[in-house]
Protein backbone atom coordinates (compact mmCIF):
# COMPACT_ATOMS: atom_id res chain seq x y z
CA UNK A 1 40.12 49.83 33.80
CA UNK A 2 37.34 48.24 36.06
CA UNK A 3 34.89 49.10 33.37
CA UNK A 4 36.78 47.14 30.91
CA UNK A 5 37.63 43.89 32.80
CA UNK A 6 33.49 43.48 33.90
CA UNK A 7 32.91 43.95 30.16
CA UNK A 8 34.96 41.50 28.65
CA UNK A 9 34.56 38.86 31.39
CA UNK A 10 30.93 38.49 30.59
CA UNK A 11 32.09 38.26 26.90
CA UNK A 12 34.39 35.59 27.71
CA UNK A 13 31.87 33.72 29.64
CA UNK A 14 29.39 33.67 26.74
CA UNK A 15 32.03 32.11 23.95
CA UNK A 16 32.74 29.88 27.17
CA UNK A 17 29.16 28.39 27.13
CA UNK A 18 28.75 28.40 23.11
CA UNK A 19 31.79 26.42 22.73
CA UNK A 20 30.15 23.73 25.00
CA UNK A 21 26.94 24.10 23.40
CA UNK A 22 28.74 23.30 20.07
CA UNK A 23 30.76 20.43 21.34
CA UNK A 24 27.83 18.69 22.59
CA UNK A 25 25.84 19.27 19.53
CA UNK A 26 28.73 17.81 17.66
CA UNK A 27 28.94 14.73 19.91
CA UNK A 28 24.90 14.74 19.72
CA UNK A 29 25.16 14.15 15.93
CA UNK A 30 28.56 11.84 16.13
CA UNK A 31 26.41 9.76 18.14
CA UNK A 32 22.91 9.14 16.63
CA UNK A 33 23.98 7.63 13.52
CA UNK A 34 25.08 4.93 16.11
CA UNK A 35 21.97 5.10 17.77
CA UNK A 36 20.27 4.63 14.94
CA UNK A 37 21.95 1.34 13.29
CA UNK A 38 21.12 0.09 16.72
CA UNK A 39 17.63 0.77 16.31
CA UNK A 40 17.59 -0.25 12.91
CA UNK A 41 19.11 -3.75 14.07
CA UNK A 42 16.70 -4.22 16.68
CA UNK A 43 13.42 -3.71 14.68
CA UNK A 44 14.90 -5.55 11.54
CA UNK A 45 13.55 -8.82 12.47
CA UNK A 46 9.72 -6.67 13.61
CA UNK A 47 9.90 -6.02 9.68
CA UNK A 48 9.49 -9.63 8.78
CA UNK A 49 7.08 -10.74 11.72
CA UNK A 50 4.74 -8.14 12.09
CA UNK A 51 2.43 -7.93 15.31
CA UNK A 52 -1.42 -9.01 14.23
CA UNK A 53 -2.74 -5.52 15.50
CA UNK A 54 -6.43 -5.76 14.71
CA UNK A 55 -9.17 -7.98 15.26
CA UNK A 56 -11.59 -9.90 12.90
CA UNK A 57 -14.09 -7.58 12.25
CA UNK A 58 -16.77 -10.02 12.40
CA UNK A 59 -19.92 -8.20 13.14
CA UNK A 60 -18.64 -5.21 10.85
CA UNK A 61 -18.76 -8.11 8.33
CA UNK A 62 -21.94 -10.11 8.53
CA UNK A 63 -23.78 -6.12 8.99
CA UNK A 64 -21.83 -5.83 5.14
CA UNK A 65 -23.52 -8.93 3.90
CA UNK A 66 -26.87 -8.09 5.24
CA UNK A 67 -26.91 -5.03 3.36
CA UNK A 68 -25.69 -6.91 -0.02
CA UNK A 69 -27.51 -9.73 0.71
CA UNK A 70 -24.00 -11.75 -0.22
CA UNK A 71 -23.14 -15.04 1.30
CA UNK A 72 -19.33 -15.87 2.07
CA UNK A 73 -17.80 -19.40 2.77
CA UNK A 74 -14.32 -20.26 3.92
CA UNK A 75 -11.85 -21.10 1.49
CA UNK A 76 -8.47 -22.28 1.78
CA UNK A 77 -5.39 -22.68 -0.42
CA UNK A 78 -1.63 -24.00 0.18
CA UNK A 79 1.35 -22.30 -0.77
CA UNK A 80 4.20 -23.92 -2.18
CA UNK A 81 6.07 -24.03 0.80
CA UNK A 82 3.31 -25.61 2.72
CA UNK A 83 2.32 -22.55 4.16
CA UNK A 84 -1.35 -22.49 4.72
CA UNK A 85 -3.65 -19.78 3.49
CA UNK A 86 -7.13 -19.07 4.70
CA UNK A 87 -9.97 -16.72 3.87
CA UNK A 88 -13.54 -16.42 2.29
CA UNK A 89 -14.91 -16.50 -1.28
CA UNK A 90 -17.54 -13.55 -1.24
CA UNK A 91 -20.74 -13.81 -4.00
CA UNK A 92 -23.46 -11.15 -4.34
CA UNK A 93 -26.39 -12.48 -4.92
CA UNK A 94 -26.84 -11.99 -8.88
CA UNK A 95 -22.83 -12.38 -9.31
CA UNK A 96 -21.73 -10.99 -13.17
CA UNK A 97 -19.04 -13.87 -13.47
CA UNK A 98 -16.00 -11.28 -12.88
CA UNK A 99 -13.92 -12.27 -9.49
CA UNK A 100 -11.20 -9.40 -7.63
CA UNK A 101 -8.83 -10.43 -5.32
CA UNK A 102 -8.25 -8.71 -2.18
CA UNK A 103 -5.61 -8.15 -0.24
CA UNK A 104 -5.22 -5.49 2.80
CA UNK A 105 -2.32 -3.62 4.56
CA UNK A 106 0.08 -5.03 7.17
CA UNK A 107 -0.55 -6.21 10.73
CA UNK A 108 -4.15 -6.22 9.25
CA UNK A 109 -6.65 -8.92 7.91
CA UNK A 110 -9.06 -9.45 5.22
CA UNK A 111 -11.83 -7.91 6.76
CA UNK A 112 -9.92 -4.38 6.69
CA UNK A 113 -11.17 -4.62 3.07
CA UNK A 114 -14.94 -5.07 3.92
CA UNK A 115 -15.46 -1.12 2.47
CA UNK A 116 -14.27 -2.10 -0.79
CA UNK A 117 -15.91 -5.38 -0.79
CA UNK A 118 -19.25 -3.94 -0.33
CA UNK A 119 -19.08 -1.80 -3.45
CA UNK A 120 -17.66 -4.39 -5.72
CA UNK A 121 -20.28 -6.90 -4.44
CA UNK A 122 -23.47 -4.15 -5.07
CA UNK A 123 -22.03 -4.30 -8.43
CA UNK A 124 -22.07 -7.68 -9.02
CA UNK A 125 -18.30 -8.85 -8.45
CA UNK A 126 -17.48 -11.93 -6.57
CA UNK A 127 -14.65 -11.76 -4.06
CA UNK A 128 -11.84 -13.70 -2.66
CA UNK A 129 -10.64 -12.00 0.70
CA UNK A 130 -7.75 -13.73 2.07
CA UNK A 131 -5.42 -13.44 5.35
CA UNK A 132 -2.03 -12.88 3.81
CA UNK A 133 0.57 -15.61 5.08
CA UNK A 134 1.93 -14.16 9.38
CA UNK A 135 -1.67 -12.52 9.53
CA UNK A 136 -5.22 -13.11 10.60
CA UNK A 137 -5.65 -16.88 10.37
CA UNK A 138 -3.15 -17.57 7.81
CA UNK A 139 -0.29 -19.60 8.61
CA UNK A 140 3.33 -18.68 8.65
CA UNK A 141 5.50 -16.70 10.47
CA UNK A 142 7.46 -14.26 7.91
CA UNK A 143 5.85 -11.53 5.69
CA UNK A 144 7.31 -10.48 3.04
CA UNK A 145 5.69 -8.12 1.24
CA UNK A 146 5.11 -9.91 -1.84
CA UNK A 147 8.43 -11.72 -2.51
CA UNK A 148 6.32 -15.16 -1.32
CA UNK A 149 3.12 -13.83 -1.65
CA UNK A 150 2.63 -13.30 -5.22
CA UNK A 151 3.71 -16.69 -5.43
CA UNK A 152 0.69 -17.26 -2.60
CA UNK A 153 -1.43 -15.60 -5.27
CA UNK A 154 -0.94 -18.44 -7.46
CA UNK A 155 -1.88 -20.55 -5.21
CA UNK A 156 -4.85 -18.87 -4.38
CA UNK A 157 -5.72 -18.46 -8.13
CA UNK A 158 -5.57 -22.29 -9.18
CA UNK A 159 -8.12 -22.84 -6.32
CA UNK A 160 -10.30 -20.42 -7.10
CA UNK A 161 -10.01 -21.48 -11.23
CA UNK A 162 -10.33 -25.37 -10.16
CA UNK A 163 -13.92 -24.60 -8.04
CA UNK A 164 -14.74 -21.20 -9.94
CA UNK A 165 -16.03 -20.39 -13.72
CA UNK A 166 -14.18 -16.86 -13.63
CA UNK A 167 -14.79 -14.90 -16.96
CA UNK A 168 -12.14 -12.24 -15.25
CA UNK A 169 -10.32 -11.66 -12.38
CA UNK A 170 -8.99 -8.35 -10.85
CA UNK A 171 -7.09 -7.37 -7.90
CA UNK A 172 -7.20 -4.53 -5.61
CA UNK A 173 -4.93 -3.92 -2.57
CA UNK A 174 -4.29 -1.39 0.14
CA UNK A 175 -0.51 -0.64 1.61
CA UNK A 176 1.20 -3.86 1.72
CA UNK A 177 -1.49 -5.40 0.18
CA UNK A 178 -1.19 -3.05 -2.93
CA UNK A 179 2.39 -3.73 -3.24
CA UNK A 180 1.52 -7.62 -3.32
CA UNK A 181 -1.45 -7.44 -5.66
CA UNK A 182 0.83 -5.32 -8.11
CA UNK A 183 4.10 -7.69 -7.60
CA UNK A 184 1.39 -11.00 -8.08
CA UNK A 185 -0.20 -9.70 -11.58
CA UNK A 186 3.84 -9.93 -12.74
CA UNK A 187 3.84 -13.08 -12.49
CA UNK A 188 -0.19 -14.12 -12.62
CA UNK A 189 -1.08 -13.51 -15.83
CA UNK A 190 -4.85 -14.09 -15.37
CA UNK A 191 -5.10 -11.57 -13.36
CA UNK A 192 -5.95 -8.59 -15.75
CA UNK A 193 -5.80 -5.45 -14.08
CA UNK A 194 -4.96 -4.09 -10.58
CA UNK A 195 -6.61 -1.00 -8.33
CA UNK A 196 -3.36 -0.53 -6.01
CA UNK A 197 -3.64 2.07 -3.03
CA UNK A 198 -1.02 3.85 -1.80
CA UNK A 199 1.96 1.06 -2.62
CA UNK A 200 5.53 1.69 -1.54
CA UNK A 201 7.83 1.73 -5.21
CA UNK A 202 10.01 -1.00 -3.51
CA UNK A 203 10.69 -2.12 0.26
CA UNK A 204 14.31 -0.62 0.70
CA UNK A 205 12.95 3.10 -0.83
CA UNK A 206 9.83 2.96 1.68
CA UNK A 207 12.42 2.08 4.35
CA UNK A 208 13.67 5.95 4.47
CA UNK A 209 9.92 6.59 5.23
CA UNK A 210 9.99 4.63 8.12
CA UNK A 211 13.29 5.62 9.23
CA UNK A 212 12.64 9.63 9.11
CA UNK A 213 9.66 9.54 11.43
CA UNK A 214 7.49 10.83 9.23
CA UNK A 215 9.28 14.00 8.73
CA UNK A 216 11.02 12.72 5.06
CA UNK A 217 12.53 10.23 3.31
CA UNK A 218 15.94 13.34 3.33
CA UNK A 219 15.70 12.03 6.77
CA UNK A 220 15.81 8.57 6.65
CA UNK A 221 18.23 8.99 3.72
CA UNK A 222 20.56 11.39 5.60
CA UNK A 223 21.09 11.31 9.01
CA UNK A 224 18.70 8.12 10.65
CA UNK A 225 19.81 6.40 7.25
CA UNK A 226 22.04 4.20 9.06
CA UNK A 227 18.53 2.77 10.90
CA UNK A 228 17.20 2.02 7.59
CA UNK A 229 20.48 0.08 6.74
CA UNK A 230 20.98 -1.94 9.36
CA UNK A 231 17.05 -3.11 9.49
CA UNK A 232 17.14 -3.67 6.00
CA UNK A 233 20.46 -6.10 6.39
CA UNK A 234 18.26 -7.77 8.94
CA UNK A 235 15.66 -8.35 6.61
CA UNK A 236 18.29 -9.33 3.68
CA UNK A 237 19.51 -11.81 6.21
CA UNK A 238 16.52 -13.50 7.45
CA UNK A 239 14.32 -13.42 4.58
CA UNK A 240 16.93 -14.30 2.18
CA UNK A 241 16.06 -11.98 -0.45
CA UNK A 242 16.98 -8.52 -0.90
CA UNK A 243 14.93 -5.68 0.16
CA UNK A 244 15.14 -3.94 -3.63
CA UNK A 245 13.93 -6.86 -5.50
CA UNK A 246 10.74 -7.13 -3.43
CA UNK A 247 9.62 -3.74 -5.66
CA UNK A 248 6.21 -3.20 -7.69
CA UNK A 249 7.99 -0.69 -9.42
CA UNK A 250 9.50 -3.33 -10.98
CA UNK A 251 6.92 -5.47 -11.38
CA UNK A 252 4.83 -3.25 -13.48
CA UNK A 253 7.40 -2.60 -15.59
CA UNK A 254 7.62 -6.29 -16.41
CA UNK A 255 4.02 -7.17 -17.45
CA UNK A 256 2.04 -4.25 -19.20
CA UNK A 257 -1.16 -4.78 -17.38
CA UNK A 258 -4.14 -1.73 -16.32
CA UNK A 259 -3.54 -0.31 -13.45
CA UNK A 260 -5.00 2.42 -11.29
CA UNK A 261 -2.53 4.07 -8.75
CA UNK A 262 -4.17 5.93 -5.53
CA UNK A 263 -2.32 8.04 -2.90
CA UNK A 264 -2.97 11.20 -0.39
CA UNK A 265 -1.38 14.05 -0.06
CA UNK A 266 -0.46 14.06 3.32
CA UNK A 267 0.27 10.09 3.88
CA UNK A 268 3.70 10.33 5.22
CA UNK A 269 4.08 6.64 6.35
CA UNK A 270 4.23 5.75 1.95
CA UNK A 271 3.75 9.23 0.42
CA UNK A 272 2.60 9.95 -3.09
CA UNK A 273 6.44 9.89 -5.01
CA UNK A 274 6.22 5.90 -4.29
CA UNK A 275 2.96 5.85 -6.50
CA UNK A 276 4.53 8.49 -8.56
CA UNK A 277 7.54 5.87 -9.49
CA UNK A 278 5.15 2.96 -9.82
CA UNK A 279 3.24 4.73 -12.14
CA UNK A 280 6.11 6.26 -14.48
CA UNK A 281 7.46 2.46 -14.62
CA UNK A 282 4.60 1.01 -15.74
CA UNK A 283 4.08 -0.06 -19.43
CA UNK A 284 0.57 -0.85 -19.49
CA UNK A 285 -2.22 1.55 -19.78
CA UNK A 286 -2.56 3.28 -16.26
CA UNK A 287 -4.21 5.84 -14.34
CA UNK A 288 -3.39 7.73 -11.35
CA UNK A 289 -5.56 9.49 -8.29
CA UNK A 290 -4.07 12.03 -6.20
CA UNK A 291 -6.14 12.33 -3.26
CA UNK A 292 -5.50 16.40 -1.44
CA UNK A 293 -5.50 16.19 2.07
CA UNK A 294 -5.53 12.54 2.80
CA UNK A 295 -3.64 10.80 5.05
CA UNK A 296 -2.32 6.61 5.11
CA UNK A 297 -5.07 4.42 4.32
CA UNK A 298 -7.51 2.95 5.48
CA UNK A 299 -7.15 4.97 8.95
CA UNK A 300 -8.54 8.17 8.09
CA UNK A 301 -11.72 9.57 6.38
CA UNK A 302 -11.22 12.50 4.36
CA UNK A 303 -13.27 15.04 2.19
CA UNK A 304 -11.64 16.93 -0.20
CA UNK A 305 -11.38 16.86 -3.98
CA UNK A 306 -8.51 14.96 -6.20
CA UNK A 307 -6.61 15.79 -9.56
CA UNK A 308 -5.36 12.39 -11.37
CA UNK A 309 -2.80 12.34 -14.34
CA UNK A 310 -3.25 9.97 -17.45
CA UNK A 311 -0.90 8.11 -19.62
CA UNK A 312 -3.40 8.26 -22.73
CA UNK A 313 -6.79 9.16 -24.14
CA UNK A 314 -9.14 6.58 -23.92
CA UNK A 315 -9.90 6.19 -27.68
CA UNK A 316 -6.33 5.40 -28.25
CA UNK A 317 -5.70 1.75 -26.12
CA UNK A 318 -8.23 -1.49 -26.27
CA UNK A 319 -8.62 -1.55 -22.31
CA UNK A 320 -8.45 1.40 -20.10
CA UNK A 321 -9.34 1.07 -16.47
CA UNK A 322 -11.87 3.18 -14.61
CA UNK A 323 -12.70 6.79 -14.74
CA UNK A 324 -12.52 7.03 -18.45
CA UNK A 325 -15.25 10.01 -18.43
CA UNK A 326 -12.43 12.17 -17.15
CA UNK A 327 -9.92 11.64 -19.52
CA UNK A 328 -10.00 15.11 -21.07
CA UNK A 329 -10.13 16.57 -17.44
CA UNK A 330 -7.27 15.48 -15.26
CA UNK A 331 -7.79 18.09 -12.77
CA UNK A 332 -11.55 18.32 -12.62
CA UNK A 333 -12.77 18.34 -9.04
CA UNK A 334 -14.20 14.89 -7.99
CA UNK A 335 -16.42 16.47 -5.48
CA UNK A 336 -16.74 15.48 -1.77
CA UNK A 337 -16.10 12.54 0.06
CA UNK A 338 -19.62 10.20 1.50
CA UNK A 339 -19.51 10.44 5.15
CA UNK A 340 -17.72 7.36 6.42
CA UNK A 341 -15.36 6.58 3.51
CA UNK A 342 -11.49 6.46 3.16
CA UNK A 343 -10.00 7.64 0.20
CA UNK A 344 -9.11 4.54 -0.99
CA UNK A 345 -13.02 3.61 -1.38
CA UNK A 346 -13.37 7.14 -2.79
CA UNK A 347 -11.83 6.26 -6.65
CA UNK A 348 -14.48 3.30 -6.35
CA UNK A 349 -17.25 5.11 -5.07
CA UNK A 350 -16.61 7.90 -7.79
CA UNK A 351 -16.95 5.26 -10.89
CA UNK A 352 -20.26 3.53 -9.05
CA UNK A 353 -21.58 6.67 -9.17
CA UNK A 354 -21.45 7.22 -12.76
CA UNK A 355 -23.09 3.78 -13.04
CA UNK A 356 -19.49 2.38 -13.85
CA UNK A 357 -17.90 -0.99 -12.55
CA UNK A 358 -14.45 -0.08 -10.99
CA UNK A 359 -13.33 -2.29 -13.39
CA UNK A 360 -14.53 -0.75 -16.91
CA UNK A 361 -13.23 -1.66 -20.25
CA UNK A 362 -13.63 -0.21 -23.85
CA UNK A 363 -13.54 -3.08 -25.97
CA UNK A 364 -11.42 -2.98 -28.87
């Protein structure tokens, strides 16, 4: 009998301490959604005013002209809210007439582009490098990801045309500023064709991103998807638009313009199904670069191969942008990355390579 009451008290003891294991694990996950709209209500308004994290890479720039021998003045432009809008017009010195825009990634400034800038100006491309409105030395307090700044583009573009002869004009963007370059050729029309890097498909879907903590968007959609809510009403409220509408998925659905789509494998701040969406929406011709192993841009230098998809063979549309050699070989190897490059240099560096602007066109 003494046997049997030292074995079962144990027993009981055990199913004791599960039962309040499970109870707080249920009040654990009762609790975090909570947590999490709080969280998501407190960084709502950090959305819209982003901190200006890095510096003006000045040296890093004037070492890049030296080696292009290009020449860069200031040039300014006001939005149509009064907003004002500062950055440089960039000329190698034999310029082929073409201009690109460029526009870089949040809490950045236009000199996080200077790797890009260098190619396109050994190649003969004039630039325009401009502080998007709350960064560098832009004016303005709110970003919005392109809902004001394509109209900033605009802006930008009259400038340029009114002091410029521009036989064509191109943009390229990273993060943020691939989302705006995208959402500005909707509504730019001179701008012919876009090189966008690792865009998010709209801001609400890139919201789960943030709000799973890098682990997946099932995150952010599931359990931490109250976060995402309540930062998005934020921005809904304050920005006065709403977070869906500020989408280049959209856009490029809209205007059937070239594009060329870049992401990495393992960038888990805007992973590759955001550039997947952007590029099954578009209706132009487009092309798409899946980088293996790389992370977010322009952070990390990487060095492995990439695979790309294609909508169509480049005999069969007037204007196809870059990398038209592979065409019949979406997953040949691209070989290794140059020391000292991100992959979102890498799709330009590839088509310099071959002797090829990273803006190429078969004429029809």
């Amino acid at each position: 009998m003494g046997v049997l009451i030292t074995s079962v008290l144990p027993s009981r003891k055990f199913h004791f301490h599960m039962r309040r294991y499970q109870f707080a694990a249920v009040g654990f996950l009762a609790i975090l959604p909570l947590l999490a709209a709080y969280v998501g209500a407190s960084i709502g308004g950090g959305i819209l005013h982003p901190m200006r994290l890095n510096r003006m890479r000045l040296d890093e720039t004037q070492a890049m002209l030296a080696r292009t021998g290009a020449t860069k003045e200031d040039f300014t432009a006001a939005a149509t809210d009064g907003v004002q809008l500062r950055g440089w017009k960039v000329r190698p010195p034999a310029p082929n007439g073409d201009w690109v825009l460029l526009y870089h990634g949040v809490s950045d400034n236009c000199t996080g582009d200077i790797g890009h800038a260098e190619f396109l100006l050994r190649h003969g491309y004039s630039l325009v490098m401009m502080d998007a409105r709350a960064h560098g030395e832009s004016g303005g307090d709110m970003a919005t990801y392109g809902w004001k700044e394509r109209h900033d583009t605009v802006a930008v573009t009259n400038v340029l045309y009114s002091s410029e002869k521009v036989r064509h004009l191109y943009a390229l963007g990273v993060s943020m500023g691939a989302a705006i370059a995208l959402q500005s050729a909707a509504i730019e029309p001179r701008i012919e064709a876009v090189v966008a890097e690792a865009p998010f498909a709209n801001l609400r879907e890139v919201s789960y991103d943030y709000a799973g903590l890098h682990a997946g968007s099932w995150l952010g959609k599931s359990l931490f998807r109250p976060a995402s809510m309540a930062a998005m009403h934020s921005v809904e409220k304050e920005g006065g638009f709403k977070p869906e509408d500020v989408s280049p998925e959209q856009a490029v659905a809209e205007r059937p313009l070239p594009v060329l789509l870049i992401c990495g494998t393992r960038d888990s701040t805007i992973p590759c199904r955001h550039s997947r969406r952007v590029y099954k929406a578009a209706t132009g011709p487009k092309e798409f670069w899946i980088v293996r192993g790389a992370g977010p841009p322009p952070w990390v230098q990487h060095r492995q191969s990439t695979r790309r998809a294609s909508s169509a063979s480049s005999e069969s549309i007037p204007r196809v942008p870059v990398q038209v050699p592979y065409k019949s070989k979406p997953d040949r190897s691209a070989g290794p990355f140059p020391a000292g490059f991100h992959f979102g240099e890498y799709a330009v560096y590839q088509a310099l390579k071959r002797n090829e602007p990273p803006f190429c066109w078969k004429r029809g």
